[in-house]
C-alpha atoms as a PDB file:
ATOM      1  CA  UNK A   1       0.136  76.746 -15.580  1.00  0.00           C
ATOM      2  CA  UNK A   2       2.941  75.003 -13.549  1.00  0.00           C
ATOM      3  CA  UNK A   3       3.737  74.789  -9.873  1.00  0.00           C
ATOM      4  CA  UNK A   4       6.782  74.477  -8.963  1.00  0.00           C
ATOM      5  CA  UNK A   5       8.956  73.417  -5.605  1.00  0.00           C
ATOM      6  CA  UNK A   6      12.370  73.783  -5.804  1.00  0.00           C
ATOM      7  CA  UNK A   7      14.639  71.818  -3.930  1.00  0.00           C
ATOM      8  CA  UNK A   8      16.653  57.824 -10.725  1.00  0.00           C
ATOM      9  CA  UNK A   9       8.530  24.215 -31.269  1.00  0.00           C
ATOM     10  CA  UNK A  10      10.956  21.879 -29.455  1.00  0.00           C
ATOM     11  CA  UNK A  11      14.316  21.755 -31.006  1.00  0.00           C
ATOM     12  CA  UNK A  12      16.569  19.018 -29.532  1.00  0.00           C
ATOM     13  CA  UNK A  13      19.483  20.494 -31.441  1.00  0.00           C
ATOM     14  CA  UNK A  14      21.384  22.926 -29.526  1.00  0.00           C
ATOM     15  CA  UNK A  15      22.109  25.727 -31.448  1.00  0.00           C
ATOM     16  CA  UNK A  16      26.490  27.219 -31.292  1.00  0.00           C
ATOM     17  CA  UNK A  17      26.449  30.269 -32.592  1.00  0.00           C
ATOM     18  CA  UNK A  18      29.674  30.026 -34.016  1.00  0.00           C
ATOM     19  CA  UNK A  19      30.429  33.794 -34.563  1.00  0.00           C
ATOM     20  CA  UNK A  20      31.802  35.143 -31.429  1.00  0.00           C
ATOM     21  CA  UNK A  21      30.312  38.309 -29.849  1.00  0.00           C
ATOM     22  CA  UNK A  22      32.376  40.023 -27.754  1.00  0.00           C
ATOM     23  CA  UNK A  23      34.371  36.596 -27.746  1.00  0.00           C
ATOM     24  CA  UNK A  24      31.644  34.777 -26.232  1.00  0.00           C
ATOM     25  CA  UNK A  25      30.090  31.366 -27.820  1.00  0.00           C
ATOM     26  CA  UNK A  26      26.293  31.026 -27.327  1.00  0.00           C
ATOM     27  CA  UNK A  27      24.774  27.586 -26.822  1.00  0.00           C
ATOM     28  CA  UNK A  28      20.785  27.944 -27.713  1.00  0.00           C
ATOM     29  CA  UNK A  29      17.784  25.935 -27.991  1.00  0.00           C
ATOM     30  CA  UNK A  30      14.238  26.989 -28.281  1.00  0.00           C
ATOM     31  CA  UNK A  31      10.933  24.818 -27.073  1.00  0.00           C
ATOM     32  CA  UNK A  32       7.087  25.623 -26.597  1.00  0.00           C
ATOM     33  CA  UNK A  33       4.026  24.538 -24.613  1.00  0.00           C
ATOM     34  CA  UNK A  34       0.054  24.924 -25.967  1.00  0.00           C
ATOM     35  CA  UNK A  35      -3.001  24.475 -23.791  1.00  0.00           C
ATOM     36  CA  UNK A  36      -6.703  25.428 -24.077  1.00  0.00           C
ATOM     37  CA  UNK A  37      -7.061  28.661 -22.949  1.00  0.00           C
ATOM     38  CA  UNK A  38     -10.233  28.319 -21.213  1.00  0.00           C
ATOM     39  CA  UNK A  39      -8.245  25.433 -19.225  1.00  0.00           C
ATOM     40  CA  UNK A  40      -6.607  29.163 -17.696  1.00  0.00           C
ATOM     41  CA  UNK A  41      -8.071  31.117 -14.603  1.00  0.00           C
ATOM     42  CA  UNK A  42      -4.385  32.166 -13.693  1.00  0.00           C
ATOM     43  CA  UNK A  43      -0.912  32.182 -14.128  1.00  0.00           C
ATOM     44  CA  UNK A  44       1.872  31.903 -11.531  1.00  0.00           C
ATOM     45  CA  UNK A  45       5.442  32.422 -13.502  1.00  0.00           C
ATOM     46  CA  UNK A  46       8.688  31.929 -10.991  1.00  0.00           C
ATOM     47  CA  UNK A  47      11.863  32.781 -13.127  1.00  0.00           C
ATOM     48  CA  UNK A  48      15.209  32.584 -11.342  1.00  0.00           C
ATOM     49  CA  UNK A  49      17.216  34.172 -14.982  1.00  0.00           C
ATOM     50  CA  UNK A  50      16.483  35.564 -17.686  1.00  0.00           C
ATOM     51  CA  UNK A  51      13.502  37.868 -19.706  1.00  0.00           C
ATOM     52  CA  UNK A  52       9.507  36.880 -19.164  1.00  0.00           C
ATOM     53  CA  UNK A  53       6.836  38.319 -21.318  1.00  0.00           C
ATOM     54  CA  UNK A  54       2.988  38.169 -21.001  1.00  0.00           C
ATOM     55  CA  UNK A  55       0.406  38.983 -23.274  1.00  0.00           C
ATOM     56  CA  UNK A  56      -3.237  39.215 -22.606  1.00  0.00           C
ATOM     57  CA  UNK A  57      -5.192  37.785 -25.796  1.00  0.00           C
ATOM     58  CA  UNK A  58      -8.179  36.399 -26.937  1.00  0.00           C
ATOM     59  CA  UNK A  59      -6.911  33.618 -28.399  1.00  0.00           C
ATOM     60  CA  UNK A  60      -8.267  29.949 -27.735  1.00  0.00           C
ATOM     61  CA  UNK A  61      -4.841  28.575 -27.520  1.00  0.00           C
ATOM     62  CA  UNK A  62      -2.699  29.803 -24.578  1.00  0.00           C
ATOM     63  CA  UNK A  63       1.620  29.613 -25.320  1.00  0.00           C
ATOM     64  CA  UNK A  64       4.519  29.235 -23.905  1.00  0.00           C
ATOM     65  CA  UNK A  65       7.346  29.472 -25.834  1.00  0.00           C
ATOM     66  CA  UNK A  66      10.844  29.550 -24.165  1.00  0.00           C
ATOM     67  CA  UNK A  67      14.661  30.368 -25.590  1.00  0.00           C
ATOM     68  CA  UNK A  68      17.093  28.672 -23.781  1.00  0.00           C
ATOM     69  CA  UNK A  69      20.563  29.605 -23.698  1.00  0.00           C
ATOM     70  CA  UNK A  70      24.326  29.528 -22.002  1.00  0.00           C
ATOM     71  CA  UNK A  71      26.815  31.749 -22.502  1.00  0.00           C
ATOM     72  CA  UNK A  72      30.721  31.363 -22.249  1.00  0.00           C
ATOM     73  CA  UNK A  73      34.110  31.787 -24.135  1.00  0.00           C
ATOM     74  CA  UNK A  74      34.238  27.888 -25.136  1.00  0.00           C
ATOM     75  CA  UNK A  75      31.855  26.172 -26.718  1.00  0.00           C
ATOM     76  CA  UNK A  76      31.741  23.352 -24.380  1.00  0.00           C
ATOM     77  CA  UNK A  77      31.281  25.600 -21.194  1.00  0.00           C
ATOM     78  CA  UNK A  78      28.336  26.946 -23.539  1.00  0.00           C
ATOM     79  CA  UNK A  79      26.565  23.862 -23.626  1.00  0.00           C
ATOM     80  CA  UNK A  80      27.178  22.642 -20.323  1.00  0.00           C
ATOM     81  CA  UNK A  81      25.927  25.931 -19.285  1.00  0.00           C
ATOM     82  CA  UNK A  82      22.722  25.795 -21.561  1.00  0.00           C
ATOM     83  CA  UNK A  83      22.366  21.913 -20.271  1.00  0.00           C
ATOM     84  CA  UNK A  84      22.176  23.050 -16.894  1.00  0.00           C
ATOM     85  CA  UNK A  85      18.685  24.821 -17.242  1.00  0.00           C
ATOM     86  CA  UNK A  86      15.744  23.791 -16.429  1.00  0.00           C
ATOM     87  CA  UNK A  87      12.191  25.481 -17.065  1.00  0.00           C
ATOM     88  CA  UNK A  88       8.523  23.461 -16.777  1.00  0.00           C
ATOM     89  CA  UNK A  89       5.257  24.511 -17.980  1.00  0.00           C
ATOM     90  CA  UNK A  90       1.788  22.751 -16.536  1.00  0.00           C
ATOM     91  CA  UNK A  91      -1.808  23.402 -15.669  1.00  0.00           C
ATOM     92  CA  UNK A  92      -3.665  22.383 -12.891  1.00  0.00           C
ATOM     93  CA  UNK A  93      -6.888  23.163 -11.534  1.00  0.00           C
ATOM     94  CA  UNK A  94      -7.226  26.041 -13.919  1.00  0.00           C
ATOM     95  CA  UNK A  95      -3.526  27.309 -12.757  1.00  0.00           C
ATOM     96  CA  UNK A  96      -0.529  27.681 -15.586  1.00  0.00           C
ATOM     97  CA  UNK A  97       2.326  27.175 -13.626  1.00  0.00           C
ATOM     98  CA  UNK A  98       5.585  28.633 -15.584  1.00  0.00           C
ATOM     99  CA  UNK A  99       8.966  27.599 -13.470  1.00  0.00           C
ATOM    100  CA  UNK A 100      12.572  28.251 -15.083  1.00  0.00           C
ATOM    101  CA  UNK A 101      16.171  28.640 -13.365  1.00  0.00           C
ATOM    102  CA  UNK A 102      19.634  27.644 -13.832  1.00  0.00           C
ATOM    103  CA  UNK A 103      22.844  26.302 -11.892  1.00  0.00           C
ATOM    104  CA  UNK A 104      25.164  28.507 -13.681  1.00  0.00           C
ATOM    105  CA  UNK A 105      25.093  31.829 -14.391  1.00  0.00           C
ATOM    106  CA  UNK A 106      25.312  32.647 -17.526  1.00  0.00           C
ATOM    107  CA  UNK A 107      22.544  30.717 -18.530  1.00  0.00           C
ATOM    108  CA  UNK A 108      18.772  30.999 -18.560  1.00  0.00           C
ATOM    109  CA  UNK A 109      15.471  30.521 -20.310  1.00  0.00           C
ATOM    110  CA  UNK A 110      13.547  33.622 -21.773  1.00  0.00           C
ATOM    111  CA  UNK A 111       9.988  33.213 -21.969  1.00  0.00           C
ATOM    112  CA  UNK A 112       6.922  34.485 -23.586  1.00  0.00           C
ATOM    113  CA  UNK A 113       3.483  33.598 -22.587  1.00  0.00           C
ATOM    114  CA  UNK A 114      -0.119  34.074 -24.448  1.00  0.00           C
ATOM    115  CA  UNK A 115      -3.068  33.808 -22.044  1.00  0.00           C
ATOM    116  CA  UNK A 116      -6.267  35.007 -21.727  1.00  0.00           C
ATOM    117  CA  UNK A 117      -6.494  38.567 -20.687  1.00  0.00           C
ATOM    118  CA  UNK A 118      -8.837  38.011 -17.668  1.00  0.00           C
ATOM    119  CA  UNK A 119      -6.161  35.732 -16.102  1.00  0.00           C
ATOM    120  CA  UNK A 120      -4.693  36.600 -13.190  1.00  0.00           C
ATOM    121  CA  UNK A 121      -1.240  37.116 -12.957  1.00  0.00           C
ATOM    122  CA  UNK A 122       1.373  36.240 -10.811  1.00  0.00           C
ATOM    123  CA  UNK A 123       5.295  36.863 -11.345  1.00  0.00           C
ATOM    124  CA  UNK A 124       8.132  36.017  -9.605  1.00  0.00           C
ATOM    125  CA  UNK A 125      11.458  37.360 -11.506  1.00  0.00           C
ATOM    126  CA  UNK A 126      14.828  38.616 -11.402  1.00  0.00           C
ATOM    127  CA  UNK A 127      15.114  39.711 -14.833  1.00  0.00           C
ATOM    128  CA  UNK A 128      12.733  41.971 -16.906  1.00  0.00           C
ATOM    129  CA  UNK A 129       9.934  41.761 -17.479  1.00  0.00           C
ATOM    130  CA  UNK A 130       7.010  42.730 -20.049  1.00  0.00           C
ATOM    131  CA  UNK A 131       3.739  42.777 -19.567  1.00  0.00           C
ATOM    132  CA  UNK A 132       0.314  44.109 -22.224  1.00  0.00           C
ATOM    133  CA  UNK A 133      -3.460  43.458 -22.904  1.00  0.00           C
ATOM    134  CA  UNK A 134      -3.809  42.127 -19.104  1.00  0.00           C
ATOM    135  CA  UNK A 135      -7.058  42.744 -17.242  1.00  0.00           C
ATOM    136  CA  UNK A 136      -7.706  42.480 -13.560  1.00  0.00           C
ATOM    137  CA  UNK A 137      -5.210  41.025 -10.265  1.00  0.00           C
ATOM    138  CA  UNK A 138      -1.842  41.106 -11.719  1.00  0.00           C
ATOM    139  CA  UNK A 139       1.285  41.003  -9.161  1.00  0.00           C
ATOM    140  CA  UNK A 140       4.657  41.334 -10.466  1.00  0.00           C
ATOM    141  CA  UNK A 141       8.277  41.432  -9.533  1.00  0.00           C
ATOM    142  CA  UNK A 142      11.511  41.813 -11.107  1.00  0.00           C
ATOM    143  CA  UNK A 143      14.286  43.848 -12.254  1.00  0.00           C
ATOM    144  CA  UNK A 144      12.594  46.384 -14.983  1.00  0.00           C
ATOM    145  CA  UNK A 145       8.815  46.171 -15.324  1.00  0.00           C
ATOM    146  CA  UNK A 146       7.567  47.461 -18.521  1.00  0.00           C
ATOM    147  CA  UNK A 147       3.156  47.269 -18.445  1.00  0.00           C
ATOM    148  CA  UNK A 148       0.986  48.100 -21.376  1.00  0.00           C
ATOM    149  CA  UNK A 149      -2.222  48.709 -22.223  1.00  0.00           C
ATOM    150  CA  UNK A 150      -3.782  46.945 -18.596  1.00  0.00           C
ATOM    151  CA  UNK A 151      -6.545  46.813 -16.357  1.00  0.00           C
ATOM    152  CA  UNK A 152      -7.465  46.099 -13.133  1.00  0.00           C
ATOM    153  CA  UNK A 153      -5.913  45.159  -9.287  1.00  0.00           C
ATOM    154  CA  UNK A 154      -1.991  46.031 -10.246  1.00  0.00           C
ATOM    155  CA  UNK A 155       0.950  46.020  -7.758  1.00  0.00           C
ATOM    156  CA  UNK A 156       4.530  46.124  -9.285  1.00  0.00           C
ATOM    157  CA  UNK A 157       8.033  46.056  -7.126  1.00  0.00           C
ATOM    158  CA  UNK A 158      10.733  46.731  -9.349  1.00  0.00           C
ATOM    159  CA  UNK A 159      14.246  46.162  -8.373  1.00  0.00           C
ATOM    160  CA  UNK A 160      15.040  48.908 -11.118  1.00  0.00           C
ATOM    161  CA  UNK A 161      12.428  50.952 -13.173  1.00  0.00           C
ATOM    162  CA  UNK A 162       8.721  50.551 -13.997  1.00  0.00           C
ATOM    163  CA  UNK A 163       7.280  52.187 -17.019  1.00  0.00           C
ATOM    164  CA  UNK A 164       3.587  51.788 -17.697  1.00  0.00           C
ATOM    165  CA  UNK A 165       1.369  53.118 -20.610  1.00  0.00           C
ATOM    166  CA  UNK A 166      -2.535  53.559 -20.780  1.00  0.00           C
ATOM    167  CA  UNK A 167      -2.655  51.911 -17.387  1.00  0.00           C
ATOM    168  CA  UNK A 168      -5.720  51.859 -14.917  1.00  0.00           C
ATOM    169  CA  UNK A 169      -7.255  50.420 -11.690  1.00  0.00           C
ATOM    170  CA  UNK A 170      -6.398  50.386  -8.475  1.00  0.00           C
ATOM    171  CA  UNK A 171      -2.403  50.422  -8.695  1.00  0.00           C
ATOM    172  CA  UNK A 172       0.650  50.053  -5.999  1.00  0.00           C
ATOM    173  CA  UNK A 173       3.888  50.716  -7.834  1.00  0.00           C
ATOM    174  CA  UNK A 174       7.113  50.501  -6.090  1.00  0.00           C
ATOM    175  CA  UNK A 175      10.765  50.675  -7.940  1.00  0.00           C
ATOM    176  CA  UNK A 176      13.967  50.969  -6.310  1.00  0.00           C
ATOM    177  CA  UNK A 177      14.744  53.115  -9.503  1.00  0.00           C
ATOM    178  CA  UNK A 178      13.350  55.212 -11.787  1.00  0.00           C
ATOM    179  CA  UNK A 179       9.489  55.858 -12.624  1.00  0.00           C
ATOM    180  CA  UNK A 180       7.955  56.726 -16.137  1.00  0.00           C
ATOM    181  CA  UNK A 181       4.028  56.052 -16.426  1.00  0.00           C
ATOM    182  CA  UNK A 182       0.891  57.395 -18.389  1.00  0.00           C
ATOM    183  CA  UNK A 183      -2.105  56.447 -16.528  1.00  0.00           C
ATOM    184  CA  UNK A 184      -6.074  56.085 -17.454  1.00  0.00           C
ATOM    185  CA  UNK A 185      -7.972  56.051 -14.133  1.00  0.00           C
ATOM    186  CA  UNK A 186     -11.105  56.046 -13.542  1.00  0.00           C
ATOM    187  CA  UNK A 187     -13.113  57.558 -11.119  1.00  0.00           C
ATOM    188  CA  UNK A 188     -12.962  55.460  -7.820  1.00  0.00           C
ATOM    189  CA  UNK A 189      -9.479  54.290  -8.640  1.00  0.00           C
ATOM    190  CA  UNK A 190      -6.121  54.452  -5.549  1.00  0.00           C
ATOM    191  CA  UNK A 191      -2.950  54.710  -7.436  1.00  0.00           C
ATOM    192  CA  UNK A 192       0.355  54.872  -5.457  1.00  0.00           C
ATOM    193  CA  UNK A 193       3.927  55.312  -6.825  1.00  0.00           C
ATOM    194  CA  UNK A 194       6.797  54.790  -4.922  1.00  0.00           C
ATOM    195  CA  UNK A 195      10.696  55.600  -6.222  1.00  0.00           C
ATOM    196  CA  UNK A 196      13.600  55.400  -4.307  1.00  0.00           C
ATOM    197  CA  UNK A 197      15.766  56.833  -6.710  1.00  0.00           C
ATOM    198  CA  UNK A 198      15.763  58.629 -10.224  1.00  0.00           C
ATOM    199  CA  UNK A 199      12.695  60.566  -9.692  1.00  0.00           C
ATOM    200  CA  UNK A 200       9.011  59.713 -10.851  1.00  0.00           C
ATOM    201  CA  UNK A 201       7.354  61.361 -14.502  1.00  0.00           C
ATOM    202  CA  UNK A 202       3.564  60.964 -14.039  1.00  0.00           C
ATOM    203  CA  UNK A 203       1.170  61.669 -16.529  1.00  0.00           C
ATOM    204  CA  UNK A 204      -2.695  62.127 -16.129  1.00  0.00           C
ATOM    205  CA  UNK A 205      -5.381  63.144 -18.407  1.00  0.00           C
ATOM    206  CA  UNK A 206      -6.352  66.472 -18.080  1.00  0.00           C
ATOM    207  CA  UNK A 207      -9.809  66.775 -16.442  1.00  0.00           C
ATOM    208  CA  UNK A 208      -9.464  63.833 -14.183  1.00  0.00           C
ATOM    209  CA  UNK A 209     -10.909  64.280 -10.909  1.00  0.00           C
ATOM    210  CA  UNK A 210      -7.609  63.853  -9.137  1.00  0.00           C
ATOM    211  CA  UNK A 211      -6.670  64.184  -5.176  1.00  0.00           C
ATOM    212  CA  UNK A 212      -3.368  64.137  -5.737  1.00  0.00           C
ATOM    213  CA  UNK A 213      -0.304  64.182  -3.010  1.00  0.00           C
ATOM    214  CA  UNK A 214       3.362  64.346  -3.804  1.00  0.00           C
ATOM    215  CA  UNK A 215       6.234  63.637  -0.881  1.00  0.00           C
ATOM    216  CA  UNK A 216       9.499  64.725  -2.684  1.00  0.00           C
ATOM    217  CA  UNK A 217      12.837  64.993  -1.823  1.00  0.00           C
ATOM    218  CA  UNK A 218      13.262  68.171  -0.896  1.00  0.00           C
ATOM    219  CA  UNK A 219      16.760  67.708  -3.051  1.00  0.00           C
ATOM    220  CA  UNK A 220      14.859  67.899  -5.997  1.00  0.00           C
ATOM    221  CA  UNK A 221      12.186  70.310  -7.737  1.00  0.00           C
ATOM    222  CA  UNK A 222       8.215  68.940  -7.483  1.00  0.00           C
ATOM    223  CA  UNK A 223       7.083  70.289 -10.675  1.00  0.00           C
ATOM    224  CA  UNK A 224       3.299  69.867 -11.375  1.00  0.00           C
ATOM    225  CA  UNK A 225       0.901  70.817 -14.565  1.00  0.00           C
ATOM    226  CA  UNK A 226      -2.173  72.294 -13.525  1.00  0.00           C
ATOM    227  CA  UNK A 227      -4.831  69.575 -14.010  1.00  0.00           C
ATOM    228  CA  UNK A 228      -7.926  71.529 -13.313  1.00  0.00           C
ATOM    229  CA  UNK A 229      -7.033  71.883  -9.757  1.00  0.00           C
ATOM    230  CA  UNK A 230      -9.746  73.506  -7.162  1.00  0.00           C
ATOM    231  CA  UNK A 231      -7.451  73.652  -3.970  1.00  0.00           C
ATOM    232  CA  UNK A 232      -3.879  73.664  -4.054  1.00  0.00           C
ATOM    233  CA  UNK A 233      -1.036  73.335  -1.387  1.00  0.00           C
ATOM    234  CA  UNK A 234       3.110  73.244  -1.428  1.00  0.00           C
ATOM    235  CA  UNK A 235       5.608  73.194   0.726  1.00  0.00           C
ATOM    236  CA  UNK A 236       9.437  72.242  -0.015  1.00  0.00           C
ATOM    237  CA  UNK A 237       9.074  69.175  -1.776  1.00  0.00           C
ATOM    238  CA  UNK A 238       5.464  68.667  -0.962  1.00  0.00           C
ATOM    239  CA  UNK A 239       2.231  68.691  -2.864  1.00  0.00           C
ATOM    240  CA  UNK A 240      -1.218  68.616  -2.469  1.00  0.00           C
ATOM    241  CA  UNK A 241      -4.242  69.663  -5.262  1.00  0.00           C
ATOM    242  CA  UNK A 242      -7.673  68.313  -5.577  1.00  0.00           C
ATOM    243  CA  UNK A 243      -9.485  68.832  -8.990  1.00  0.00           C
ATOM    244  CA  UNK A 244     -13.524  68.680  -8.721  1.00  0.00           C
ATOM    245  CA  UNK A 245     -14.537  65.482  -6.100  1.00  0.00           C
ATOM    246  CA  UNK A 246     -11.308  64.154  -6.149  1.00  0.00           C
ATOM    247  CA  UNK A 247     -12.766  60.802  -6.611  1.00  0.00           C
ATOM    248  CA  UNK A 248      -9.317  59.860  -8.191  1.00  0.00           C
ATOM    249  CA  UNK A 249      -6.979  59.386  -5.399  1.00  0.00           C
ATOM    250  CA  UNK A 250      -3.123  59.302  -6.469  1.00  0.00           C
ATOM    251  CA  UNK A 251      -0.031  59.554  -3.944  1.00  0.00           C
ATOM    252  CA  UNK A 252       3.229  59.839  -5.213  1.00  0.00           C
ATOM    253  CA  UNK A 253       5.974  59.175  -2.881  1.00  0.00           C
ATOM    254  CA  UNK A 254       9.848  59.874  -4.449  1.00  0.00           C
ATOM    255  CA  UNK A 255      13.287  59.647  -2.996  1.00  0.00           C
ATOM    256  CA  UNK A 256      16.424  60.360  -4.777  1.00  0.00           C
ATOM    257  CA  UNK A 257      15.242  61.955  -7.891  1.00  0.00           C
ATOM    258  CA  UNK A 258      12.429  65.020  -9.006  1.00  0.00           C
ATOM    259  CA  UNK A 259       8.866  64.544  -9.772  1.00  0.00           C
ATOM    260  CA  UNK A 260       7.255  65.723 -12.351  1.00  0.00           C
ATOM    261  CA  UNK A 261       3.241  65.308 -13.320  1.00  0.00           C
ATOM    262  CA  UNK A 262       2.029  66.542 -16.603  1.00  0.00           C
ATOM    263  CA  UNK A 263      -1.484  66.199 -18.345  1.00  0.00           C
ATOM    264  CA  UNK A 264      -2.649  64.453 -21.239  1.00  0.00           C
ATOM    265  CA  UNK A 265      -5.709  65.103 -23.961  1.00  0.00           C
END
């Protein structure tokens, strides 16, 4: 049944790529940084350009490996570019600390991180980011937000869209896009999603003991899969249903865009 309301390794070499893409020249270098992983209670990453990944593991060495690169159409505006970056890896007192930026801008340093999956996370970014196999406090900003297979205390503010698989805990998502996720609660967990544009696609297993309210736009059609709902209540672009204790409380709150929640085995 549906309801429906009617109504977004160090390499000193640079690296020219001397084929030219789209008549650009790419100046490159690539560079890593090991350290004990049980040296690693946290991680605080603050990256001014380009793409950060982090991956929860059980590993005994924790990585950083970073790809640095300028772009431009001469090859010695590429390197000057690609010389002008800057990125620093370090622990202390049981905190990786992960900074990279540039002074022009069309250069940057991707980076990709392996750390314990207890650690906590912090992220600072403008670009996107990736994140898997994480368990417990993880805050995160950036442009798209893309979380897998994670656990725990989990607040995400996307300056464009956040999609999250197999996802649980107590969660505070906010995009100024789009919103695609596929949650695993648990009973006890407070999820909130909020879009500002592009709408939000929610999916919850069926049988969950859900509260769940939606705020709409009343611009767009609320369309929700009966979950095992007791109680239900709508209104244009409102809902409200409450399946057995509702010990699972999720509020969806969407601007800009339709909302659709549909159920999983």
């Amino acid at each position: 049944m549906f309801t429906t309301i009617p109504a977004k390794p160090t390499f000193p070499l640079v690296l020219l790529a001397a084929a030219l893409l789209s008549g650009c020249t790419t100046a490159e270098s690539f560079d890593s940084r090991s350290f004990a992983a049980d040296d690693i209670r946290a991680a605080n990453v603050f990256l001014e350009k380009g793409a950060l990944s982090i991956q929860g593991d059980a590993n005994d060495v924790a990585m950083v490996e970073a790809r640095v690169y300028g772009y431009a159409g001469k090859e010695e505006v590429a390197t000057r570019n690609h010389d002008g970056v800057r990125w620093a890896a370090d622990v202390q007192s049981g905190v990786l600390t992960v900074n990279g930026g540039s002074e022009y801008e069309r250069a940057g340093v991707d980076l990709d991180l392996s750390v314990p999956k207890h650690t906590e996370v912090l992220v600072e970014a403008e670009g996107d980011v990736d994140l898997s196999g994480l368990e417990g406090l993880i805050i995160a900003s950036g442009g798209h937000i893309d979380l897998q297979n994670s656990w725990g205390n989990i607040q995400l503010s996307a300056d464009g869209s956040i999609h999250a698989e197999d996802v649980g805990g107590d969660l505070l998502f906010a995009a100024d896009g789009s919103m695609d996720v596929a949650l695993l609660p648990l009973d006890g967990d407070r999820i909130e999603l909020l879009s500002g544009a592009g709408g939000v696609e929610l999916e919850l297993p069926f049988g969950v003991p859900v509260d769940l309210e939606i705020w709409g736009d009343p611009e767009y059609d609320v369309i929700v899969e009966d979950l095992g709902f007791g109680r239900v209540a709508t209104a244009p672009g409102f809902f409200s249903g409450v399946a057995g204790p509702g010990s699972v409380r999720v509020e969806v709150v969407a601007v800009g865009g339709p909302v659709h929640v549909r159920g999983s085995w």
